[in-house]
C-alpha atoms as a PDB file:
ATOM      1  CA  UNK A   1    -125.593  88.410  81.396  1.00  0.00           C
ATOM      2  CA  UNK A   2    -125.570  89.124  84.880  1.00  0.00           C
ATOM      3  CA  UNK A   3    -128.218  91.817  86.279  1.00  0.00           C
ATOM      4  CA  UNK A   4    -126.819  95.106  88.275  1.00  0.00           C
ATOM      5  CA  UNK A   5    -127.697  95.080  91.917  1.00  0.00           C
ATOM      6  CA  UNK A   6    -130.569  97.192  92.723  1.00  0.00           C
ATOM      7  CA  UNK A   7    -130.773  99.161  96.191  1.00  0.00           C
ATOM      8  CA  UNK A   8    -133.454  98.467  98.605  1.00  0.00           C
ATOM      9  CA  UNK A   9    -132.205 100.317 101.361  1.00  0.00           C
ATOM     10  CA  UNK A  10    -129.297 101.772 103.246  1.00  0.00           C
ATOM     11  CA  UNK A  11    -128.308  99.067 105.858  1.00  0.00           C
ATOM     12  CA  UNK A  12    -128.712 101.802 109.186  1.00  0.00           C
ATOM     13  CA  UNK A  13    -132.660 101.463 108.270  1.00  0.00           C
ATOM     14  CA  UNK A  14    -132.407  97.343 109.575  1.00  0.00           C
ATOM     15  CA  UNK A  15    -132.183  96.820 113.188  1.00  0.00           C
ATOM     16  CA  UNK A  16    -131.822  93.181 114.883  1.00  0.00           C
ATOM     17  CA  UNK A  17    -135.574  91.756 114.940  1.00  0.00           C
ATOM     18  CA  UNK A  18    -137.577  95.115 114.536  1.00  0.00           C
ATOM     19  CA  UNK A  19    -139.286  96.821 111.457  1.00  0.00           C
ATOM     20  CA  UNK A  20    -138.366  94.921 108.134  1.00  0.00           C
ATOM     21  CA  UNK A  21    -138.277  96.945 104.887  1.00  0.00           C
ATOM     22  CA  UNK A  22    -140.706  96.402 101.974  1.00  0.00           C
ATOM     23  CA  UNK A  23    -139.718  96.339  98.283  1.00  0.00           C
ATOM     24  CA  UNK A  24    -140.778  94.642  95.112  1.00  0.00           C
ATOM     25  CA  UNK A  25    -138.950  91.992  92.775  1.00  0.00           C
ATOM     26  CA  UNK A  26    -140.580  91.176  89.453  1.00  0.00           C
ATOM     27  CA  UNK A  27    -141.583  88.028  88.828  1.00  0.00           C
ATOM     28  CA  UNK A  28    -142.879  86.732  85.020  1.00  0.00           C
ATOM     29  CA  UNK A  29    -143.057  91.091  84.545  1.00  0.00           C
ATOM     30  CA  UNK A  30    -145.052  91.315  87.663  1.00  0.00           C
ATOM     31  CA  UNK A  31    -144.303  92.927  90.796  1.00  0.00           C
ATOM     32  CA  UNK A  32    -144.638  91.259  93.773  1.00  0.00           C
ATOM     33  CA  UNK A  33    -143.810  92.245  97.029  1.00  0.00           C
ATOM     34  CA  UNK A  34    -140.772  91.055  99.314  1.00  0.00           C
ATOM     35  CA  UNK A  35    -139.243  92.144 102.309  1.00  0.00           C
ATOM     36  CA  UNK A  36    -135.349  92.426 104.173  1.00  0.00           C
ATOM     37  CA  UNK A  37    -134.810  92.169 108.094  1.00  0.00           C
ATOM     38  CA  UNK A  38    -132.181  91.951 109.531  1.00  0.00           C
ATOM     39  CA  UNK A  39    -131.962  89.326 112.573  1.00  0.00           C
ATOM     40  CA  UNK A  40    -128.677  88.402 115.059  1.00  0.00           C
ATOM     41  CA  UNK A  41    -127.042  90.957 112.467  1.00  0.00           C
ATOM     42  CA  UNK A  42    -127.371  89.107 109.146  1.00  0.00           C
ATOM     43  CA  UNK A  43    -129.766  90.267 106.383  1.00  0.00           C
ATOM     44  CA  UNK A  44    -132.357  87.823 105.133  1.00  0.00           C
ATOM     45  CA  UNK A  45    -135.037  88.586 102.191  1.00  0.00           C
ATOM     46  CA  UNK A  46    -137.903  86.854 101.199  1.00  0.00           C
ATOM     47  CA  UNK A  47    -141.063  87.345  99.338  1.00  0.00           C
ATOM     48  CA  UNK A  48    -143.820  88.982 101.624  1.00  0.00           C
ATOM     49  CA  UNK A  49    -146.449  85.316 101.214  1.00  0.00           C
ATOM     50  CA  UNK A  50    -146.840  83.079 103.152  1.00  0.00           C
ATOM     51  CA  UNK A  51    -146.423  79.860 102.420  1.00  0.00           C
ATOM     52  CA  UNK A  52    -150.217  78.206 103.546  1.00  0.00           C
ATOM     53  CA  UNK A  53    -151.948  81.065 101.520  1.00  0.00           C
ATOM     54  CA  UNK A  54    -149.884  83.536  99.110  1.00  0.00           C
ATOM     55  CA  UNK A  55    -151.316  86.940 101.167  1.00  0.00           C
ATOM     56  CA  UNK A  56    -148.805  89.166 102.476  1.00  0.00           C
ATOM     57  CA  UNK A  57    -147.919  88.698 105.811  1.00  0.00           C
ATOM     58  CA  UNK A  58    -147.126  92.225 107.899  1.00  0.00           C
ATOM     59  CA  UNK A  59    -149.697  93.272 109.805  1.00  0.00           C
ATOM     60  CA  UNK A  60    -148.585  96.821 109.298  1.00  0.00           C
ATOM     61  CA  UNK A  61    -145.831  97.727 106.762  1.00  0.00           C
ATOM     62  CA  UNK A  62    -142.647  95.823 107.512  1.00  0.00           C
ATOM     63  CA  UNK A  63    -143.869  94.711 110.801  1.00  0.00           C
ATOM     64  CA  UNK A  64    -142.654  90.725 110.689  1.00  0.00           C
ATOM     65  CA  UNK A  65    -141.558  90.110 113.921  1.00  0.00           C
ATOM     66  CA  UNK A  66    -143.609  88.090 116.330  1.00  0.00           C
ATOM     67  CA  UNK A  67    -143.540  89.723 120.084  1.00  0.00           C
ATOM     68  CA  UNK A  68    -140.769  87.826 120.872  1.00  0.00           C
ATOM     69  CA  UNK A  69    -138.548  88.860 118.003  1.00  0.00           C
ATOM     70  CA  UNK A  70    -137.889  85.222 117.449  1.00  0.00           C
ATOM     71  CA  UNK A  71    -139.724  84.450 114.223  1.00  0.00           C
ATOM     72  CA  UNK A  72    -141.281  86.118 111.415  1.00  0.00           C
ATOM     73  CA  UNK A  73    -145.575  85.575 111.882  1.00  0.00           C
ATOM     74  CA  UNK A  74    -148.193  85.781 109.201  1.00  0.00           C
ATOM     75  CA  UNK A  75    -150.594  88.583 110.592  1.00  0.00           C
ATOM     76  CA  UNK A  76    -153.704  86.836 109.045  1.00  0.00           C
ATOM     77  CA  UNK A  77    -153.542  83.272 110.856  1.00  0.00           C
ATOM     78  CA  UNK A  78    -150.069  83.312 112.694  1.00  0.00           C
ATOM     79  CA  UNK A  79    -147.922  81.089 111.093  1.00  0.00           C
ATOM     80  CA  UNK A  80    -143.917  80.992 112.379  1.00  0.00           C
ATOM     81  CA  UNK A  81    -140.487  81.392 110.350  1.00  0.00           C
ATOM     82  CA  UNK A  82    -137.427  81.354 111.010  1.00  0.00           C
ATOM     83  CA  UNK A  83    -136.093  84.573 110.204  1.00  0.00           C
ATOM     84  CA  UNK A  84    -132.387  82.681 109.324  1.00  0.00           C
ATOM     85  CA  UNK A  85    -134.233  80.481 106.875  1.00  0.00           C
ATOM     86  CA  UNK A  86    -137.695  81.129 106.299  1.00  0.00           C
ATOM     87  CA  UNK A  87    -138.554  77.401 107.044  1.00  0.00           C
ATOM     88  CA  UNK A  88    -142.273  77.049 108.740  1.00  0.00           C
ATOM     89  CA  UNK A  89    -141.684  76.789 112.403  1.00  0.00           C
ATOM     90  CA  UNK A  90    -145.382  76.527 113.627  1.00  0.00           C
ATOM     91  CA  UNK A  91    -148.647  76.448 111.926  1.00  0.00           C
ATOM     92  CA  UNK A  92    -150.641  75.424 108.894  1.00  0.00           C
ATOM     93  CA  UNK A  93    -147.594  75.954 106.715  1.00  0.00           C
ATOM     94  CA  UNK A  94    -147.155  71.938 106.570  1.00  0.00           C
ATOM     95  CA  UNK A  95    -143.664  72.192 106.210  1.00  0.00           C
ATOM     96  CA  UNK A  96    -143.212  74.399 103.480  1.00  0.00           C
ATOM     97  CA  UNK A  97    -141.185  77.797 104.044  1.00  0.00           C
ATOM     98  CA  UNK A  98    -141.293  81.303 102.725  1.00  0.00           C
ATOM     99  CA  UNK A  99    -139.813  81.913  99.403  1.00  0.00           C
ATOM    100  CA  UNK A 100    -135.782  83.361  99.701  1.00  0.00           C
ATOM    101  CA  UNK A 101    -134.681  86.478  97.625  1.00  0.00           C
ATOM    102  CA  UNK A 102    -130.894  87.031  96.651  1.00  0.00           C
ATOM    103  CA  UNK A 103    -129.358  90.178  98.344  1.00  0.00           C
ATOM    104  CA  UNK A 104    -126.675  91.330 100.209  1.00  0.00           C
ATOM    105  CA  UNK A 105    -125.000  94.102 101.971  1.00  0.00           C
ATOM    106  CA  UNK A 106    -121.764  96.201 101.510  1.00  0.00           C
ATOM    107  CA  UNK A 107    -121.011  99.625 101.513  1.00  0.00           C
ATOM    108  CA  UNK A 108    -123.566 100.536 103.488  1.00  0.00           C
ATOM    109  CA  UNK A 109    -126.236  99.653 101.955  1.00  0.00           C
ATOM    110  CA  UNK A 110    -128.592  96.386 100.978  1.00  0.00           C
ATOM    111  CA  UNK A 111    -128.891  95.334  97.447  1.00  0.00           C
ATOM    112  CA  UNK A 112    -131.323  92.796  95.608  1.00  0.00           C
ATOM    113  CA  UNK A 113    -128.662  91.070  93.786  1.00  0.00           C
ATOM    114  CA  UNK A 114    -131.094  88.996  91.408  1.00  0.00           C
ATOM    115  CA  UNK A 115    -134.707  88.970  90.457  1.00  0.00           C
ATOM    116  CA  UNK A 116    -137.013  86.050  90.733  1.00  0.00           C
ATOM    117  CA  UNK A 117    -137.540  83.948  87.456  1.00  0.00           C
ATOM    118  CA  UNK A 118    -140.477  81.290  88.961  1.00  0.00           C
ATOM    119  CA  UNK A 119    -141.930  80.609  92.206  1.00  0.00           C
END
């Protein structure tokens, strides 16, 4: 049976490569934190870890965005994503990318359309 979407946030709080919003998605009955930005005006969620060492990666809350606004950086050792994909771009990621969570927007608002089973 199929889950109801759950609201994260209406979409007028996402701007194009600025402040990302945090929310949780359970896991194995554990919360773990995620995060939705919004970048060249397309929504994109993923679990707030990077991929070298599961920590989360704002340095602030929802701050993602490197200075550019080109990638999504790991505060602790600045690792790059691609905010379309989430694949490593630079750094001791070796390849691997940041995990993707299901969501999506309409009527105004943004939606976690399905919870995480396994990582």
């Amino acid at each position: 049976m199929a889950q109801q979407p759950r609201l994260i946030c209406a979409s007028a709080q996402l701007k194009n490569a600025a402040i990302g919003v945090r929310f949780d998605v359970e896991i194995g009955g554990t919360p773990v934190p995620a995060f939705v930005i919004r970048f060249h005006n397309k929504i994109h969620a993923y679990l707030n870890r990077c991929a070298h060492i599961p920590i989360e990666m704002d340095w602030q809350p929802g701050d993602f965005f490197d200075f550019s606004g080109l990638y999504l950086v790991c505060a602790t050792h600045g690792a790059l994503y691609l905010p379309e994909t989430g694949q490593c771009a630079s750094g001791r990621c070796a390849g691997k990318g940041l995990t993707a969570v299901a969501v999506q927007e309409y009527d105004g608002n943004i939606y976690l359309t399905e919870e995480i089973h396994h990582v």
